[in-house]
Protein backbone atom coordinates (compact mmCIF):
# COMPACT_ATOMS: atom_id res chain seq x y z
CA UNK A 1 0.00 0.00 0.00
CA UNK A 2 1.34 3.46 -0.85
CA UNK A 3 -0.90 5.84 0.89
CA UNK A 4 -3.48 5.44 3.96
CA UNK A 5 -5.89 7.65 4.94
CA UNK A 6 -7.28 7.09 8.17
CA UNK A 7 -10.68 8.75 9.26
CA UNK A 8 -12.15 9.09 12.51
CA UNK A 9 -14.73 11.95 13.85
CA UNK A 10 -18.18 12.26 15.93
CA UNK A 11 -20.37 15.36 14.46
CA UNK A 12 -22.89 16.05 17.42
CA UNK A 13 -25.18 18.00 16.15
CA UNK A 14 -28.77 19.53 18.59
CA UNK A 15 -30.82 22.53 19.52
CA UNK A 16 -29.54 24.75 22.35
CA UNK A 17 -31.91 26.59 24.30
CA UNK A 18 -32.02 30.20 24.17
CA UNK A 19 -33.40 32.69 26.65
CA UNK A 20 -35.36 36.14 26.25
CA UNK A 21 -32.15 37.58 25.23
CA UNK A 22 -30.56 35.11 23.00
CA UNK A 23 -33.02 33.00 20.90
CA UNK A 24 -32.89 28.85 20.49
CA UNK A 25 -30.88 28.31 17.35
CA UNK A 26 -29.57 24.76 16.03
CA UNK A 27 -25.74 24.23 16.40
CA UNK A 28 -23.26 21.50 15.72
CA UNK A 29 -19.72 20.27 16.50
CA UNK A 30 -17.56 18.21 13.96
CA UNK A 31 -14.69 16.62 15.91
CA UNK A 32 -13.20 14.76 12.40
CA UNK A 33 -9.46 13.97 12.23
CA UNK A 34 -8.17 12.66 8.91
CA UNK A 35 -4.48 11.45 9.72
CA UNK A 36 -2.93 10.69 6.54
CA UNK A 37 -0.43 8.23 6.28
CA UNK A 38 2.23 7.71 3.25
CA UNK A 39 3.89 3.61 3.11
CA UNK A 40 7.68 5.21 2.96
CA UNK A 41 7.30 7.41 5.95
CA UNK A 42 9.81 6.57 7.76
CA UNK A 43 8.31 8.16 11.08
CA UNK A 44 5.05 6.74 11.51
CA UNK A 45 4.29 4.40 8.30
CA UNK A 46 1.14 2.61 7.91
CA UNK A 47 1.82 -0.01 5.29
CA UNK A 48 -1.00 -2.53 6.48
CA UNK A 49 -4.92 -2.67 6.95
CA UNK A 50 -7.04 -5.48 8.92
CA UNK A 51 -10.49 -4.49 7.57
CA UNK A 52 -13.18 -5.81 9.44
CA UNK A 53 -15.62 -2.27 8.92
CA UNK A 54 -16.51 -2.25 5.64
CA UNK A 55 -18.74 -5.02 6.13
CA UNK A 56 -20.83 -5.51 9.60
CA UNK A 57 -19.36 -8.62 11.65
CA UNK A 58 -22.10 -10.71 13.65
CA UNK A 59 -21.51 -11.67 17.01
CA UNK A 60 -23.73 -14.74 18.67
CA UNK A 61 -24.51 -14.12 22.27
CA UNK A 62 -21.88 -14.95 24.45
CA UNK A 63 -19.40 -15.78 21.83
CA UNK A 64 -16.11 -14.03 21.52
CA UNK A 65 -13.48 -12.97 18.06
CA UNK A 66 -9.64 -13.09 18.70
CA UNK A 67 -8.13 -10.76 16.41
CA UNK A 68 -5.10 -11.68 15.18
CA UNK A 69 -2.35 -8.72 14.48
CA UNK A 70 0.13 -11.67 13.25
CA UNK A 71 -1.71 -14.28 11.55
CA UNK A 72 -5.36 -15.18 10.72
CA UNK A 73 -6.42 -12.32 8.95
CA UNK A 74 -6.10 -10.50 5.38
CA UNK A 75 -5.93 -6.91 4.31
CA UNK A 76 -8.30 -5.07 1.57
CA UNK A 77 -6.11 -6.53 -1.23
CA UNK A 78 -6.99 -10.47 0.11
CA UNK A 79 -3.66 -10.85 1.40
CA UNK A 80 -2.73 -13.07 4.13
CA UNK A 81 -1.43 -10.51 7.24
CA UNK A 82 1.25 -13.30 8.76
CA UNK A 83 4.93 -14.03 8.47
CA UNK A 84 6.56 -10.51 6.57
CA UNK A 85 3.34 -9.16 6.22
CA UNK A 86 2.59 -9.57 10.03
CA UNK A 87 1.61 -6.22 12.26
CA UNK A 88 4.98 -5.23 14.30
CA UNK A 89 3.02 -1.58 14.81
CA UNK A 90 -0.29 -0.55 15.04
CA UNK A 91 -1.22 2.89 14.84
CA UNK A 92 -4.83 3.17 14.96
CA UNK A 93 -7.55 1.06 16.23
CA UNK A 94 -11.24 1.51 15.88
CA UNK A 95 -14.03 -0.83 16.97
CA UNK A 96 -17.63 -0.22 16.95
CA UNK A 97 -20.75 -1.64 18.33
CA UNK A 98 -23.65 -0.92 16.00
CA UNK A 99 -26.21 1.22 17.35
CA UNK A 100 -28.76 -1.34 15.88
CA UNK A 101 -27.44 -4.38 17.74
CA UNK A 102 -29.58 -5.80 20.11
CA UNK A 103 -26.77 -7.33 22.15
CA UNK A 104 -26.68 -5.04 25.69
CA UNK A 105 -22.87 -4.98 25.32
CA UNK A 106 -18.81 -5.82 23.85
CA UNK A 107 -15.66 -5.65 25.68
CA UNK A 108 -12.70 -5.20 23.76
CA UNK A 109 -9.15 -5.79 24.55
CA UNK A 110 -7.76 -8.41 27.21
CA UNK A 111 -7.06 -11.50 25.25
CA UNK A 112 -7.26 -15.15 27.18
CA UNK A 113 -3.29 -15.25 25.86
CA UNK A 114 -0.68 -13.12 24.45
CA UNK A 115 -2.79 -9.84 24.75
CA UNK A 116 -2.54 -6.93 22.50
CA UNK A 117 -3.58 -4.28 25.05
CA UNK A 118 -2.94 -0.82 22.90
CA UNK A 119 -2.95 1.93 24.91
CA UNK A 120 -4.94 0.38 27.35
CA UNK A 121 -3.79 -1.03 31.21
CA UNK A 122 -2.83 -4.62 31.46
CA UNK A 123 -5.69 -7.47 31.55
CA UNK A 124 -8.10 -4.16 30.85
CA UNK A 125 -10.48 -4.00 28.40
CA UNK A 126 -13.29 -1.19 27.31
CA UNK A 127 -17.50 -1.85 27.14
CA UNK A 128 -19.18 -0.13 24.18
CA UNK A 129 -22.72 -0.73 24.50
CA UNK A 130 -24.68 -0.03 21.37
CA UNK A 131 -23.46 2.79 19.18
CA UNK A 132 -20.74 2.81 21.23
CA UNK A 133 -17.34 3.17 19.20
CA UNK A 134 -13.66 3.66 20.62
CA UNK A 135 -10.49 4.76 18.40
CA UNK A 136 -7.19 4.55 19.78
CA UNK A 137 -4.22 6.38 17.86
CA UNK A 138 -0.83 6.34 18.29
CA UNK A 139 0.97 8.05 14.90
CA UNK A 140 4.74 7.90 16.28
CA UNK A 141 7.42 5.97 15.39
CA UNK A 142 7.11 4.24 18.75
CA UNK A 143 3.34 3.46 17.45
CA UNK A 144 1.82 0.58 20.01
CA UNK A 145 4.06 -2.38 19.81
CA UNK A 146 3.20 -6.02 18.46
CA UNK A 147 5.06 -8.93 19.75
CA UNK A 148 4.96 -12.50 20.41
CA UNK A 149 3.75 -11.97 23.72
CA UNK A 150 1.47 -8.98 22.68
CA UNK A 151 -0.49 -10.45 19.16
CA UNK A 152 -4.12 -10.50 19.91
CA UNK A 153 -7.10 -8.40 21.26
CA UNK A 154 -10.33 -9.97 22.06
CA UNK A 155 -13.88 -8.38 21.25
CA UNK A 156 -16.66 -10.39 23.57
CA UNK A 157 -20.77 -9.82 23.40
CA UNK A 158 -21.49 -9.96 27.42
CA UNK A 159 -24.91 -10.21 26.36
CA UNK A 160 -26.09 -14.02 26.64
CA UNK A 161 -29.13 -13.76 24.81
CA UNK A 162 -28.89 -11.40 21.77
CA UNK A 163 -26.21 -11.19 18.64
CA UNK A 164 -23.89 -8.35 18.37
CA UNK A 165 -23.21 -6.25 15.62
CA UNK A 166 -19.54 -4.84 15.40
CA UNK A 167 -17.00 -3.29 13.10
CA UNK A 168 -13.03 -2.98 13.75
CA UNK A 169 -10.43 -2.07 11.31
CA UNK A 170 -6.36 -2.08 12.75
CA UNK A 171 -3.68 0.28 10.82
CA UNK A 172 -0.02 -0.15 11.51
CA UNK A 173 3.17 -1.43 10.16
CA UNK A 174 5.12 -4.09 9.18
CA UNK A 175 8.57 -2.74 9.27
């Protein structure tokens, strides 16, 4: 890949209440950040994509997804990310809980082994109920380390009766 851009923003938009001197008027905040990314940047490359958010990823109740940053998955172009092509980076995360899922709940993060924890404590892991959505972003050279001992995240639907709807995509490096 030669160029990534990476997108991430909450517009909240609403009516604010005016008084007898200053009338109700509509307002809204965009909070976008596009962080572009170029493959031969030497200081914060992102030269692979796990894209799980194009397409909506069902969760049964209960069940749990390990994401793999090393093996099991495949970028955009259908390639295999493992061996060379593996995640030794990541520079942005997102995951997101559709706000149409009936499923009460995910957790994110805190793997059963070799956990991935981002920028997040060890054996900790975040709840997004639905329409909940969390983006973690590290563009430095340091970027949030993959390892042997630090490969996968977990996403887990804590609700035992209904299916969860999610999205995730993972941008990073592999040199």
């Amino acid at each position: 890949m030669q160029t990534v851009n990476l997108t991430a923003g909450v517009t909240l938009t609403g009516t604010v209440a005016g008084t007898t001197v200053t009338p109700s008027r509509n307002a809204s905040v965009d909070l976008r950040r596009v962080t572009n990314y170029t493959a031969g940047d030497a200081t914060a490359p992102v030269n692979q994509v796990l894209d799980k958010g194009t397409d909506t990823q069902t969760l049964a109740a209960g069940a749990t997804v390990t994401v793999g940053l090393t093996a099991g998955g495949e970028n955009p172009l259908g390639e295999a990310i493992t061996g060379a092509a593996a995640f030794i980076k990541v520079r942005e995360i997102l995951v997101e809980h559709d706000s149409a899922s009936l499923s009460s709940g995910v957790t994110v993060f805190n793997a059963a082994s070799n956990s991935f924890q981002g920028m997040v404590s060890a054996a900790g892991f975040l709840t997004l109920p639905p329409g909940g959505r969390i983006t973690l972003s590290l563009p430095t050279a340091a970027g949030m380390p993959v390892s042997g001992s630090a490969k996968n995240f977990k996403i887990t639907n804590v609700d035992g009766v209904n299916a969860a709807t999610i999205r995730y995509v993972v941008g990073g490096s592999i040199t």
